[in-house]
C-alpha atoms as a PDB file:
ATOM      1  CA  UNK A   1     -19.968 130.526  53.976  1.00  0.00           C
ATOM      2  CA  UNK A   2     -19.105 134.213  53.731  1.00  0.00           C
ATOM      3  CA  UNK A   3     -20.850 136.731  55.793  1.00  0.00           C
ATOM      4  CA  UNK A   4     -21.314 140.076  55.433  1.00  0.00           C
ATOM      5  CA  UNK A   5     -22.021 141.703  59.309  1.00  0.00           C
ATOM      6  CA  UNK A   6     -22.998 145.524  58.828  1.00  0.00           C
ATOM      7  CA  UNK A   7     -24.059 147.914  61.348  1.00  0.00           C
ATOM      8  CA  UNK A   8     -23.083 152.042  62.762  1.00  0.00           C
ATOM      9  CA  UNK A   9     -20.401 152.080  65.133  1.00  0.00           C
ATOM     10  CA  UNK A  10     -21.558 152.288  68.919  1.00  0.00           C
ATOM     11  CA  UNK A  11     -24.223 150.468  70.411  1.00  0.00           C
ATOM     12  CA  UNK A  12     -24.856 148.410  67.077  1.00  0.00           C
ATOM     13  CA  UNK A  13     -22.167 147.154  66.285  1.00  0.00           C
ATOM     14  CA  UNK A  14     -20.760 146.661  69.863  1.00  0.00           C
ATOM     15  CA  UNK A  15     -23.777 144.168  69.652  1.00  0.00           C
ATOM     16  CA  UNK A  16     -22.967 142.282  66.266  1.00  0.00           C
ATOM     17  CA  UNK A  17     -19.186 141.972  67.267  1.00  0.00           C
ATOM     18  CA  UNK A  18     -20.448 140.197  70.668  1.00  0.00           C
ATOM     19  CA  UNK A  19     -23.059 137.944  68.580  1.00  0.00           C
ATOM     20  CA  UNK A  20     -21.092 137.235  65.260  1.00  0.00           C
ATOM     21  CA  UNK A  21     -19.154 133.995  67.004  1.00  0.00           C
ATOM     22  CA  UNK A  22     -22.526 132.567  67.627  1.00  0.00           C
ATOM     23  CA  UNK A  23     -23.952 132.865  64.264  1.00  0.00           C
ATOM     24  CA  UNK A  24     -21.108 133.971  61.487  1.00  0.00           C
ATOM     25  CA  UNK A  25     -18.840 131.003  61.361  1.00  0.00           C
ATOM     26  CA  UNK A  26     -15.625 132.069  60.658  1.00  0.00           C
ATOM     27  CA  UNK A  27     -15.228 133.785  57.272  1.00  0.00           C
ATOM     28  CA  UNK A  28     -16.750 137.419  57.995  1.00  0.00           C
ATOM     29  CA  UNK A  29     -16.871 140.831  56.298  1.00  0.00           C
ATOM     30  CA  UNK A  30     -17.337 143.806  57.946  1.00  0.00           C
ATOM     31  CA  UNK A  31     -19.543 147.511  57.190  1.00  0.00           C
ATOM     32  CA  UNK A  32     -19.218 150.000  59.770  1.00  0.00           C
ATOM     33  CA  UNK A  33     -18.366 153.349  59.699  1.00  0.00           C
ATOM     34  CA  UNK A  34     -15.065 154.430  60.338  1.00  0.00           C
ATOM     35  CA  UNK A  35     -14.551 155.676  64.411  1.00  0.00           C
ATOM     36  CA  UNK A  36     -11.640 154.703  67.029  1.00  0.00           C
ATOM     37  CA  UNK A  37     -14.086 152.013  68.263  1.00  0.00           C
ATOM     38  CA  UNK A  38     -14.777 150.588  64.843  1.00  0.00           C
ATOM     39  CA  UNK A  39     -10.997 150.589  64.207  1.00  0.00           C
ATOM     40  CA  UNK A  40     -10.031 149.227  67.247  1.00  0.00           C
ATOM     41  CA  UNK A  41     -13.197 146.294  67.618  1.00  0.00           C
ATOM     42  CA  UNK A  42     -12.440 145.607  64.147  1.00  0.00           C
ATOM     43  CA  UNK A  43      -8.680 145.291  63.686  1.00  0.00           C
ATOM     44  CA  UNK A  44      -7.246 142.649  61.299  1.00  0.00           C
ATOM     45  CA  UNK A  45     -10.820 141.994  59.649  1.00  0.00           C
ATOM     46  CA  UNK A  46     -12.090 142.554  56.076  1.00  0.00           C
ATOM     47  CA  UNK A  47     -13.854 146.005  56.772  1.00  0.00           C
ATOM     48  CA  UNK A  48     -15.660 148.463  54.227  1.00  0.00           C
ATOM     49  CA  UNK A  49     -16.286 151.981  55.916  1.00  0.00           C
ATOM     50  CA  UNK A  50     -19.585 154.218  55.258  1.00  0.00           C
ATOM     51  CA  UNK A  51     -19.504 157.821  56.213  1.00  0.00           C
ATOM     52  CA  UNK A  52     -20.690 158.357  59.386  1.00  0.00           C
ATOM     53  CA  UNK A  53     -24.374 160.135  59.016  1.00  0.00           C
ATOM     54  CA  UNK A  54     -27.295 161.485  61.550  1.00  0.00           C
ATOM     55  CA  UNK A  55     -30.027 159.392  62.291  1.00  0.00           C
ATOM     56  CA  UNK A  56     -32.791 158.832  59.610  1.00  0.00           C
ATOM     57  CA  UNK A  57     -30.444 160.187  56.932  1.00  0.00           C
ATOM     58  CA  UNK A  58     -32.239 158.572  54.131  1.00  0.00           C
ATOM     59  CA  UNK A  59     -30.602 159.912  51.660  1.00  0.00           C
ATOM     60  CA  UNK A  60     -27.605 158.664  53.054  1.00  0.00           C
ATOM     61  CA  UNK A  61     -28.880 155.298  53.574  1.00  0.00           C
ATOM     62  CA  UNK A  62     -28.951 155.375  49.826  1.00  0.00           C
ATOM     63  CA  UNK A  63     -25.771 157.151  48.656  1.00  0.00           C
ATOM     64  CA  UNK A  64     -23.890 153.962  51.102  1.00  0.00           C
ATOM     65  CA  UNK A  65     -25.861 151.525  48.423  1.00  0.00           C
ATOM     66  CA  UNK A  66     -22.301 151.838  46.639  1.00  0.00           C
ATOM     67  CA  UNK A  67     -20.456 150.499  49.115  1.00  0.00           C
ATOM     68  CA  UNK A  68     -22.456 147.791  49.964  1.00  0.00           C
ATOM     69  CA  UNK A  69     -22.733 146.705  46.285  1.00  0.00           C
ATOM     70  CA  UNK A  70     -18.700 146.841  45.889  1.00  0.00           C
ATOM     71  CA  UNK A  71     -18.017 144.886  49.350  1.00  0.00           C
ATOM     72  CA  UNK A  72     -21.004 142.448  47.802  1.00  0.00           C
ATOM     73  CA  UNK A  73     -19.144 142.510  44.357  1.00  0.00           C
ATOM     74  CA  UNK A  74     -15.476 142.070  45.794  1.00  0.00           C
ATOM     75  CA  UNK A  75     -16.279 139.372  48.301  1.00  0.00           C
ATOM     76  CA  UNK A  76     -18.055 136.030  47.768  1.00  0.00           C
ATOM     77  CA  UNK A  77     -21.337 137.324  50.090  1.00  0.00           C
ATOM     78  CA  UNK A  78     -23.182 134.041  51.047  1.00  0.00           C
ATOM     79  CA  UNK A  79     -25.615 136.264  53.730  1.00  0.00           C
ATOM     80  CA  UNK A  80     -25.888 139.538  55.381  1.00  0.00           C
ATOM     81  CA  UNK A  81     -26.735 140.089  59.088  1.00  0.00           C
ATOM     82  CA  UNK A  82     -27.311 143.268  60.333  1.00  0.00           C
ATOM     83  CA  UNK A  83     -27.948 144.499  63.948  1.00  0.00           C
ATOM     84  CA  UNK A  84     -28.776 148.305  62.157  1.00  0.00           C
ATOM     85  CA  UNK A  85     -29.178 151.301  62.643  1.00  0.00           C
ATOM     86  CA  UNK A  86     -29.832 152.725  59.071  1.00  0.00           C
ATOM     87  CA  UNK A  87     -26.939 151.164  57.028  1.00  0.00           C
ATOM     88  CA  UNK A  88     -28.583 148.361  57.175  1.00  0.00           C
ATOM     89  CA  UNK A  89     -30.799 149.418  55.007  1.00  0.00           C
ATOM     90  CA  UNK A  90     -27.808 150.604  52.464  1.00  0.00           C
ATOM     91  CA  UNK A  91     -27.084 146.530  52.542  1.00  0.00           C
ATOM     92  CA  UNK A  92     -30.430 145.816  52.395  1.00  0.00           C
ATOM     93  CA  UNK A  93     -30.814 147.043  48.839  1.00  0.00           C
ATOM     94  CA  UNK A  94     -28.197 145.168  46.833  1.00  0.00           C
ATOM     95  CA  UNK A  95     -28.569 142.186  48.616  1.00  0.00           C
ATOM     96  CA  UNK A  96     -32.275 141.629  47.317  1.00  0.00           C
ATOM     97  CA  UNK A  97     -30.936 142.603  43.711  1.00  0.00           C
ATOM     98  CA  UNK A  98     -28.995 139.481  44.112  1.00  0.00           C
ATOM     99  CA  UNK A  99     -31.275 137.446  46.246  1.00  0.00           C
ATOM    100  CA  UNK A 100     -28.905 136.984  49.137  1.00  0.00           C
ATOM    101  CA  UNK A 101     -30.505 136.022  52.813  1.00  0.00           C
ATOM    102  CA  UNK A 102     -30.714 139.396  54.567  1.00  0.00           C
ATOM    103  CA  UNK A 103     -31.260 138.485  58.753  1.00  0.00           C
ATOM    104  CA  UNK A 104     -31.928 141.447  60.502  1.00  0.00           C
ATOM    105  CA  UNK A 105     -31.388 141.506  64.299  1.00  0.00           C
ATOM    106  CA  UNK A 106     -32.977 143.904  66.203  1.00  0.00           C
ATOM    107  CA  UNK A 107     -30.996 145.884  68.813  1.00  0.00           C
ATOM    108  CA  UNK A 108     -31.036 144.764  72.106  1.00  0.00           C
ATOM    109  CA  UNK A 109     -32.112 148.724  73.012  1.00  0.00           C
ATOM    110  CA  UNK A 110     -35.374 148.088  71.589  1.00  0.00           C
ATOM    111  CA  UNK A 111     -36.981 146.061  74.905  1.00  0.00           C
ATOM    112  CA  UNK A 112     -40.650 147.367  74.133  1.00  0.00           C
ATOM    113  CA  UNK A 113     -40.712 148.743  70.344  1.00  0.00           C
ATOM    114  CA  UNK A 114     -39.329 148.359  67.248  1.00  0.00           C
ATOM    115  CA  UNK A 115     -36.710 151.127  65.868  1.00  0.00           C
ATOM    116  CA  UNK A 116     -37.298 152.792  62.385  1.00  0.00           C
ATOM    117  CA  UNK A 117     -35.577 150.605  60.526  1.00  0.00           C
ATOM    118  CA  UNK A 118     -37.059 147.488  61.936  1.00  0.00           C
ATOM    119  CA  UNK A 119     -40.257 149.056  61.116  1.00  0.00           C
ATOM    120  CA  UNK A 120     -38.655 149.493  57.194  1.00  0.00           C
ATOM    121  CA  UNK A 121     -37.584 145.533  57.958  1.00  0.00           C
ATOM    122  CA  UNK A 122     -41.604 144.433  58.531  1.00  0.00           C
ATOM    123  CA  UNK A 123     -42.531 145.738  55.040  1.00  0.00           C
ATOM    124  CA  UNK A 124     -39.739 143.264  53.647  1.00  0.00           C
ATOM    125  CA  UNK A 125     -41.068 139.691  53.150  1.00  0.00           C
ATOM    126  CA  UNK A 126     -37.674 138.157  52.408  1.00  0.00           C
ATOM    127  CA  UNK A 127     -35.991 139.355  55.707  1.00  0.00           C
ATOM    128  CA  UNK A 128     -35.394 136.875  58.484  1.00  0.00           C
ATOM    129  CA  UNK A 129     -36.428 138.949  61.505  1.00  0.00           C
ATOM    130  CA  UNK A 130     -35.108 138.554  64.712  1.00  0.00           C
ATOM    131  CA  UNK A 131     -35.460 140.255  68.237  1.00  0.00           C
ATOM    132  CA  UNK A 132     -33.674 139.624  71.471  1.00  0.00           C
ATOM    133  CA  UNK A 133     -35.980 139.425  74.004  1.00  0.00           C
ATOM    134  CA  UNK A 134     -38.859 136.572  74.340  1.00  0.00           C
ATOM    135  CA  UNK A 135     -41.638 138.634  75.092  1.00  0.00           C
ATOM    136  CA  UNK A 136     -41.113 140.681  72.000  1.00  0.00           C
ATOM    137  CA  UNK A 137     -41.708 137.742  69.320  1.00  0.00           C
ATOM    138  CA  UNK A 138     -44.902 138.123  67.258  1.00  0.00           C
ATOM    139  CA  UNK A 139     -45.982 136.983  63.678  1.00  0.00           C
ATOM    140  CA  UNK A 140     -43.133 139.062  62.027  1.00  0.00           C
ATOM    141  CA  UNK A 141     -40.203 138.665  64.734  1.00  0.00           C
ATOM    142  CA  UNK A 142     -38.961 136.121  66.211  1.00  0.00           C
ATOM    143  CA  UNK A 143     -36.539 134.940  68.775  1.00  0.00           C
ATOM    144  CA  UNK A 144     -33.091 133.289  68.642  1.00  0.00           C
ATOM    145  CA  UNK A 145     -30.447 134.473  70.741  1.00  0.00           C
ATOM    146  CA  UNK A 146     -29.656 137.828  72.879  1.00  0.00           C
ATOM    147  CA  UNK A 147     -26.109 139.953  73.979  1.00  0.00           C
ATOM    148  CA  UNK A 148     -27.363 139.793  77.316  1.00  0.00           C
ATOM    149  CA  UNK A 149     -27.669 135.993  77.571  1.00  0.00           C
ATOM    150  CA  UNK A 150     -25.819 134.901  80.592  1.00  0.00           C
ATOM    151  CA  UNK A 151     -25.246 137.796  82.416  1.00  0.00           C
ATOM    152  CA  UNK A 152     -25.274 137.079  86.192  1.00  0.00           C
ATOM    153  CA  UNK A 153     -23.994 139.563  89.098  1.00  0.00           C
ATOM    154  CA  UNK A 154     -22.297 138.435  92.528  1.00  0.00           C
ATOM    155  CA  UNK A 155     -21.770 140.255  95.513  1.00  0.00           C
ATOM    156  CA  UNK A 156     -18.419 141.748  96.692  1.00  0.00           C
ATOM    157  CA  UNK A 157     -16.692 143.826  99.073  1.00  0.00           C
ATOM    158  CA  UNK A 158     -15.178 146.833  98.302  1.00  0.00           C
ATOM    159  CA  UNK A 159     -11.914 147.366  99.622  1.00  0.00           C
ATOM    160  CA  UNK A 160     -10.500 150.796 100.209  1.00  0.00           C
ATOM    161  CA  UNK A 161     -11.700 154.390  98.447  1.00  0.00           C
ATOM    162  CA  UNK A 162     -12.926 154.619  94.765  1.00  0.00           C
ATOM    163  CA  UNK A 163      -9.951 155.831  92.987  1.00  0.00           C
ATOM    164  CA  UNK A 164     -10.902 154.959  89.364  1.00  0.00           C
ATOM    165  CA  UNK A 165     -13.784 156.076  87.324  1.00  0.00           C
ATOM    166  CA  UNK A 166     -15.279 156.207  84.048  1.00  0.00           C
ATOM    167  CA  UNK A 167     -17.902 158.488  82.839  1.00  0.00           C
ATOM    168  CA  UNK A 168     -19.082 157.966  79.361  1.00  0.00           C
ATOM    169  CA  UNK A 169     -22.150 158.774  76.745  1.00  0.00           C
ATOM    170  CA  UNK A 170     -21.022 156.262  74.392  1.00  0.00           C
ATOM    171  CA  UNK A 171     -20.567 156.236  70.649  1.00  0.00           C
ATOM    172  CA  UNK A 172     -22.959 158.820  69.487  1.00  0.00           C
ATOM    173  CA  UNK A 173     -21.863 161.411  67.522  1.00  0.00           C
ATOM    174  CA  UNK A 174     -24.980 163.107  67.080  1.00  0.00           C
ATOM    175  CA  UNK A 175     -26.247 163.741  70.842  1.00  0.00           C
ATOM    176  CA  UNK A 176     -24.494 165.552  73.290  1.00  0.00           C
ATOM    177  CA  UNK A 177     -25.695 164.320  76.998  1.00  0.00           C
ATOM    178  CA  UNK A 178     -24.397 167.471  79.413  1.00  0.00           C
ATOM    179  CA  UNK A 179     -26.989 166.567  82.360  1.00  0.00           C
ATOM    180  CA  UNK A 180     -25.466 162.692  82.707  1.00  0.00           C
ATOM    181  CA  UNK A 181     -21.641 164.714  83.047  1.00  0.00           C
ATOM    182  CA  UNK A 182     -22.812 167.080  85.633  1.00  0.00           C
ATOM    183  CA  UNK A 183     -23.767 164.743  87.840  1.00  0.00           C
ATOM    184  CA  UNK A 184     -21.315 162.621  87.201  1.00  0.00           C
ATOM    185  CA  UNK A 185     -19.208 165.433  88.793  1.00  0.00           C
ATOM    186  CA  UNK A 186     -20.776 166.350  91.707  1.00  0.00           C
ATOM    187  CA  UNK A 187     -20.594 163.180  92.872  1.00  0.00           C
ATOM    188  CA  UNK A 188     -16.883 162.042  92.045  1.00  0.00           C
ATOM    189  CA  UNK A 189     -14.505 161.895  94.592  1.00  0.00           C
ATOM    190  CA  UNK A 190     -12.476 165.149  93.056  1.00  0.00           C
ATOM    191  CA  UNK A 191      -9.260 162.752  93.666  1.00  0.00           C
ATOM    192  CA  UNK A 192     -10.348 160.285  91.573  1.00  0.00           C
ATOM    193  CA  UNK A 193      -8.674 159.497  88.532  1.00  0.00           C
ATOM    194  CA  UNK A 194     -11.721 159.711  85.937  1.00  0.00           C
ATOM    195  CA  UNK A 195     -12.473 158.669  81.870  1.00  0.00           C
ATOM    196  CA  UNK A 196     -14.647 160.893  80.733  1.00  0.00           C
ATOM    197  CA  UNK A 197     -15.914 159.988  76.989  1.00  0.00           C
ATOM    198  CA  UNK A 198     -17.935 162.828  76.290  1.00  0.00           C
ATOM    199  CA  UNK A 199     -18.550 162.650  72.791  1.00  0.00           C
ATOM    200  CA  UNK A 200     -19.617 166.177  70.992  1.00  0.00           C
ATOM    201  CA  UNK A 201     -21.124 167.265  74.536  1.00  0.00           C
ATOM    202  CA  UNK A 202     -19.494 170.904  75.701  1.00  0.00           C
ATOM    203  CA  UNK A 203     -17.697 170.420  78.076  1.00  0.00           C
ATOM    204  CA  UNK A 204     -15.111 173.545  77.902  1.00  0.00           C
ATOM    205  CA  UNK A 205     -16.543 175.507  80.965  1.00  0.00           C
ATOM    206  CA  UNK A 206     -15.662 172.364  83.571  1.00  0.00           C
ATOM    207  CA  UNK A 207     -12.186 171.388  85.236  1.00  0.00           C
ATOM    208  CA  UNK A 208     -11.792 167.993  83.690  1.00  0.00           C
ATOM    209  CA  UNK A 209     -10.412 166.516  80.646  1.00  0.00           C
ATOM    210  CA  UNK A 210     -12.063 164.870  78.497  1.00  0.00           C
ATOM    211  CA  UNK A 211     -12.247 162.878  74.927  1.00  0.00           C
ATOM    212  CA  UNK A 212     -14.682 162.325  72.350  1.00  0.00           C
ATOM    213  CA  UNK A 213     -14.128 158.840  71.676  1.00  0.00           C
ATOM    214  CA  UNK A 214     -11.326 156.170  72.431  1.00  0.00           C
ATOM    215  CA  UNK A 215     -11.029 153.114  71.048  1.00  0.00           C
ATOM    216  CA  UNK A 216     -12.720 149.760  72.080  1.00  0.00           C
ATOM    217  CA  UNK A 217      -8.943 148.774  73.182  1.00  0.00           C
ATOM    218  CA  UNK A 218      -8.342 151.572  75.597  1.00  0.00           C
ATOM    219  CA  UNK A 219     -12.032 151.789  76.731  1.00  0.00           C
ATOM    220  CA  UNK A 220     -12.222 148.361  77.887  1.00  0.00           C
ATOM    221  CA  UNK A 221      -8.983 148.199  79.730  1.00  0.00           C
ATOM    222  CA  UNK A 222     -10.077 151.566  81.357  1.00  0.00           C
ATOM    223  CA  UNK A 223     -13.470 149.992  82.409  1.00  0.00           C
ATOM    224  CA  UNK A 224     -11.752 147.044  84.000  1.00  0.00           C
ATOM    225  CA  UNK A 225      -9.833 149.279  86.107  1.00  0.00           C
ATOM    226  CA  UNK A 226     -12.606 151.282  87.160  1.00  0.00           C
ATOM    227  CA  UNK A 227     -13.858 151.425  90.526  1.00  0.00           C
ATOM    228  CA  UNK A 228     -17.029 152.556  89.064  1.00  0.00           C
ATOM    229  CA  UNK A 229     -18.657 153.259  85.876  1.00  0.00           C
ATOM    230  CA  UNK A 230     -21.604 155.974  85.102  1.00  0.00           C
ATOM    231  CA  UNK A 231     -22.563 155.470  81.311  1.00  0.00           C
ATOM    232  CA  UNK A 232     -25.709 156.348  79.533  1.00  0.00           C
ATOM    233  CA  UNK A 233     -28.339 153.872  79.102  1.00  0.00           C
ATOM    234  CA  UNK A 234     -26.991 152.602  75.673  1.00  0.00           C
ATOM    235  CA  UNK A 235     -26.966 148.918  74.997  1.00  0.00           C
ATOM    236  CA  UNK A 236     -23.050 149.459  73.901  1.00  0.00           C
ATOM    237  CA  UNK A 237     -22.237 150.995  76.850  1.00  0.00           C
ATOM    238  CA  UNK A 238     -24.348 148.633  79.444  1.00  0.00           C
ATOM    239  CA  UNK A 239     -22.167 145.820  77.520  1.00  0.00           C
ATOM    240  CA  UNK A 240     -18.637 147.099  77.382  1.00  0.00           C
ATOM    241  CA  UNK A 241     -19.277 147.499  81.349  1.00  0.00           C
ATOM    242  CA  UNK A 242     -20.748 144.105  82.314  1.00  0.00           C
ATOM    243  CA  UNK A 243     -17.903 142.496  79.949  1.00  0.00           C
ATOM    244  CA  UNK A 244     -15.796 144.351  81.856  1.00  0.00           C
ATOM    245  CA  UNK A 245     -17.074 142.688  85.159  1.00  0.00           C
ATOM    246  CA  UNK A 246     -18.368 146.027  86.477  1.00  0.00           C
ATOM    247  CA  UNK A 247     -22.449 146.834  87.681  1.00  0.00           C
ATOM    248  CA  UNK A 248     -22.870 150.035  85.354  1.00  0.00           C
ATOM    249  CA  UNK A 249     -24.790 153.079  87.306  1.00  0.00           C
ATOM    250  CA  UNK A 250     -26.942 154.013  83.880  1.00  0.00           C
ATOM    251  CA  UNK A 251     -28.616 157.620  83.233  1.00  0.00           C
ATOM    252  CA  UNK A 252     -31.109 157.391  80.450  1.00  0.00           C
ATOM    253  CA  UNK A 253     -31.066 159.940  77.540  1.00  0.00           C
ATOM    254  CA  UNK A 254     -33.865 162.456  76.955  1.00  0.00           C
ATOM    255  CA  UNK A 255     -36.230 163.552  74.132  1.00  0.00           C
ATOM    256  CA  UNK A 256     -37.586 166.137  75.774  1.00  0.00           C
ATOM    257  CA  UNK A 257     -33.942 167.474  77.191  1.00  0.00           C
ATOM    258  CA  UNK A 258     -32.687 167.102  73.185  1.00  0.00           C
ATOM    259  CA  UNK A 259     -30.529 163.986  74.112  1.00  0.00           C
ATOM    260  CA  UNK A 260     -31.839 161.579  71.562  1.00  0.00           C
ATOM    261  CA  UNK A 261     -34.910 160.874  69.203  1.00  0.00           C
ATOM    262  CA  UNK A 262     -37.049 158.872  71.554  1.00  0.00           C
ATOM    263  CA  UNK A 263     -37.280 156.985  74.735  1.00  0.00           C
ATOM    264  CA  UNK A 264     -35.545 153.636  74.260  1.00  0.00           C
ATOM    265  CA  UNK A 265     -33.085 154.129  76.657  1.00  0.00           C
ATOM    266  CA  UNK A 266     -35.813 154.351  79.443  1.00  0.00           C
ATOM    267  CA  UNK A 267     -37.248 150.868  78.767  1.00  0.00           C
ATOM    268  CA  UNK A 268     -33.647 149.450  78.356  1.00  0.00           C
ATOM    269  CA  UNK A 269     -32.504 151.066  81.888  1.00  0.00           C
ATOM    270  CA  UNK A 270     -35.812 148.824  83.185  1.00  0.00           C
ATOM    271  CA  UNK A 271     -34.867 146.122  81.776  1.00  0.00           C
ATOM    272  CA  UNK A 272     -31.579 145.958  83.338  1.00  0.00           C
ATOM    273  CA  UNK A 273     -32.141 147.529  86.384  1.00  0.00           C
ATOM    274  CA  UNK A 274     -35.032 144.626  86.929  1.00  0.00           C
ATOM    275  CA  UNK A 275     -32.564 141.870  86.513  1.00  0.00           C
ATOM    276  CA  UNK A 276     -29.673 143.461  88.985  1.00  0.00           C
ATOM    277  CA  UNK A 277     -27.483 144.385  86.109  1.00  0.00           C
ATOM    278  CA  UNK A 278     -27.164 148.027  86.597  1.00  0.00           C
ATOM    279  CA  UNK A 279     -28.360 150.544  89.170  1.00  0.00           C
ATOM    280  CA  UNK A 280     -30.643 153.478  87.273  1.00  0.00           C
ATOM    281  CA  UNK A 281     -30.793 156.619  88.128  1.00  0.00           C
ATOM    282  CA  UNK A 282     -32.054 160.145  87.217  1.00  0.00           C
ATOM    283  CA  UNK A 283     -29.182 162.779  86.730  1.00  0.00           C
ATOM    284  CA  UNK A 284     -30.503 164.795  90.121  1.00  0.00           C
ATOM    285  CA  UNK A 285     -30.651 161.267  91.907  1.00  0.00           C
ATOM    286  CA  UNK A 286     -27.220 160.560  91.441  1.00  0.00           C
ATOM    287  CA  UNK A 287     -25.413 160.123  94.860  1.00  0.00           C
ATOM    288  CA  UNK A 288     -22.303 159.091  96.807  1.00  0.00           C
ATOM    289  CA  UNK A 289     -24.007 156.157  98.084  1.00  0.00           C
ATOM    290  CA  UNK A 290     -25.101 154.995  94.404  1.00  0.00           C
ATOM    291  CA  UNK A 291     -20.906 154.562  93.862  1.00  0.00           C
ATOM    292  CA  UNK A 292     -20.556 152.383  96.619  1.00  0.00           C
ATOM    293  CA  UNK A 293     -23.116 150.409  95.520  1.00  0.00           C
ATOM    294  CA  UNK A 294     -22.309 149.701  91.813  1.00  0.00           C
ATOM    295  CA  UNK A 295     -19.145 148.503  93.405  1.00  0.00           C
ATOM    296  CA  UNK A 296     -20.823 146.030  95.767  1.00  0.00           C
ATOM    297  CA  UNK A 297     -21.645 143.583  92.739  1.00  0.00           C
ATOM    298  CA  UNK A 298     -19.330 142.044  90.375  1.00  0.00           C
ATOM    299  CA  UNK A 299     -21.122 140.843  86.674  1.00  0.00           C
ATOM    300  CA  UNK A 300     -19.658 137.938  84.868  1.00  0.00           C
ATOM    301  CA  UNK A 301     -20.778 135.884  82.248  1.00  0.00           C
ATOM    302  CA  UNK A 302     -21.807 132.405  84.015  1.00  0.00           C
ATOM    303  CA  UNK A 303     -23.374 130.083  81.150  1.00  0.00           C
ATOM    304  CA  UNK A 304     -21.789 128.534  78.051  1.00  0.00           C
ATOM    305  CA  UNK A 305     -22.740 130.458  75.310  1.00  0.00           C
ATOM    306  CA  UNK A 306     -23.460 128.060  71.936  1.00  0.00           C
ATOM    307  CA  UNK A 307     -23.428 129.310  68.752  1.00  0.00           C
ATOM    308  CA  UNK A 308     -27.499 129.638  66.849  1.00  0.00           C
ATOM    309  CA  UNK A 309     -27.968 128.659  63.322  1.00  0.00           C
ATOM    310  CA  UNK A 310     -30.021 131.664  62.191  1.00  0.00           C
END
């Protein structure tokens, strides 16, 4: 069986890389947009690239149609699984033209609602319909699997000063998130030797330097060597640090500072924060004593993860 795993770069498809062992098998075709993370997650697969667009670009959504319908065309598509954001939609359309299974899996940001294009996914009687949380399952969604299923943290000592950081507002190329890198800042040891992934955030008036985007590669190697990590509260992020054995400190985005469309990121940084895998905090609340400790706790993966027949 041949399947077709689309999804944006970031968060997304951080997400659908981490669940397609589980329920892809091994014959898989990829639709991302084309990023240093995308290039670097995906290296060596069978990947068609869609321009990289704002949120609710719905015009875009259907200019990609094209380039789901050739991938669709070239390959023999058995099913499509899609952990969003919009481009799932662009897959959407061409696979109910030829009546393949669409499964839609919403993303593990979306602890209390359902984003915009799940809501588009309701009004679709043929799509399998999935969330990632138990208590979100109702007559249209249900329940299979999530990308935080066996996450466990243990405690640790520190030894000696924090001499490694990373500082990083994930994947999107849309939202800047200054607030998160000023306090990021004043609370660094000025020695340290910090990451920071700023994406298109100004940064040109402070005395560090930074980078847009790395890829997956180099992000994850840096996050292992971190003493600490201070990320937004994006489920990519949360997940590249936890893999990475490290208890994130998360600052969720704001709509009413301009730093995304709406609030998930609050009910994600709950969600986490109420099952000791990351410490939450405020940009003004950031503190010294919040470094020391995210580096108290060590996350791992403790359970055998099985694959799920969707």
């Amino acid at each position: 069986m041949t399947t077709l795993l689309v999804a944006i770069s970031g968060g997304h498809l951080t997400q659908l890389k981490m669940l397609s062992s589980r329920v892809a098998g091994d014959d898989m075709v990829w639709m991302t947009n084309d990023t240093p993370q995308s290039r670097s997650l995906l290296a060596g697969e069978r990947v068609y690239h869609v321009p990289t667009r704002r949120p609710r670009d719905y015009f875009g959504v259907l200019r990609d149609t094209a380039i789901a319908r050739r991938a669709m065309k070239d390959q023999p598509i058995d099913r499509v699984i899609s952990t969003g954001a919009q481009v799932a939609l662009s897959a959407l359309i061409p696979a109910s033209v030829r009546r393949i299974p669409f499964h839609y899996i919403e993303s593990a940001t979306r602890v209390t609602g359902i984003s915009s294009t799940g809501r588009v996914m309701e009004r679709v009687p043929w799509v399998d319909r999935l969330v990632q949380y138990p208590h979100a399952t109702n007559d249209k969604w249900r329940y299979a699997l999530s990308v935080f299923d066996g996450f466990e943290t243990e405690v640790v000592t520190p030894v000696g000063p924090i001499e490694r950081a990373v500082v990083t507002v994930g994947g999107n190329d849309s939202y800047g998130f200054r607030r998160l890198v000023d306090s990021a800042l004043r609370v660094l040891p000025p020695a340290a030797d910090t990451l920071w992934q700023v994406g298109p955030t100004d940064v040109s008036d402070l005395p560090i330097t930074a980078t847009d985007s790395l890829p997956a590669a180099e992000l994850n190697k840096a996050l292992q060597e971190a003493d600490v990590v201070i990320g937004h509260a994006g489920t990519g992020t949360a997940l590249a640090a936890l893999n990475a054995g490290k208890l994130p400190i998360l600052i969720p985005r704001s709509v009413a500072h301009g730093e995304h469309v709406d609030e998930h990121q609050q009910d994600l940084a709950r969600f986490l924060a109420d099952r000791g895998l990351a410490i939450v905090r405020e940009p003004e609340e950031l503190t010294y004593a919040d470094l020391n400790a995210s580096r108290s706790w060590r996350a791992a993966v403790t359970t055998e993860l099985k694959p799920v027949a969707l």
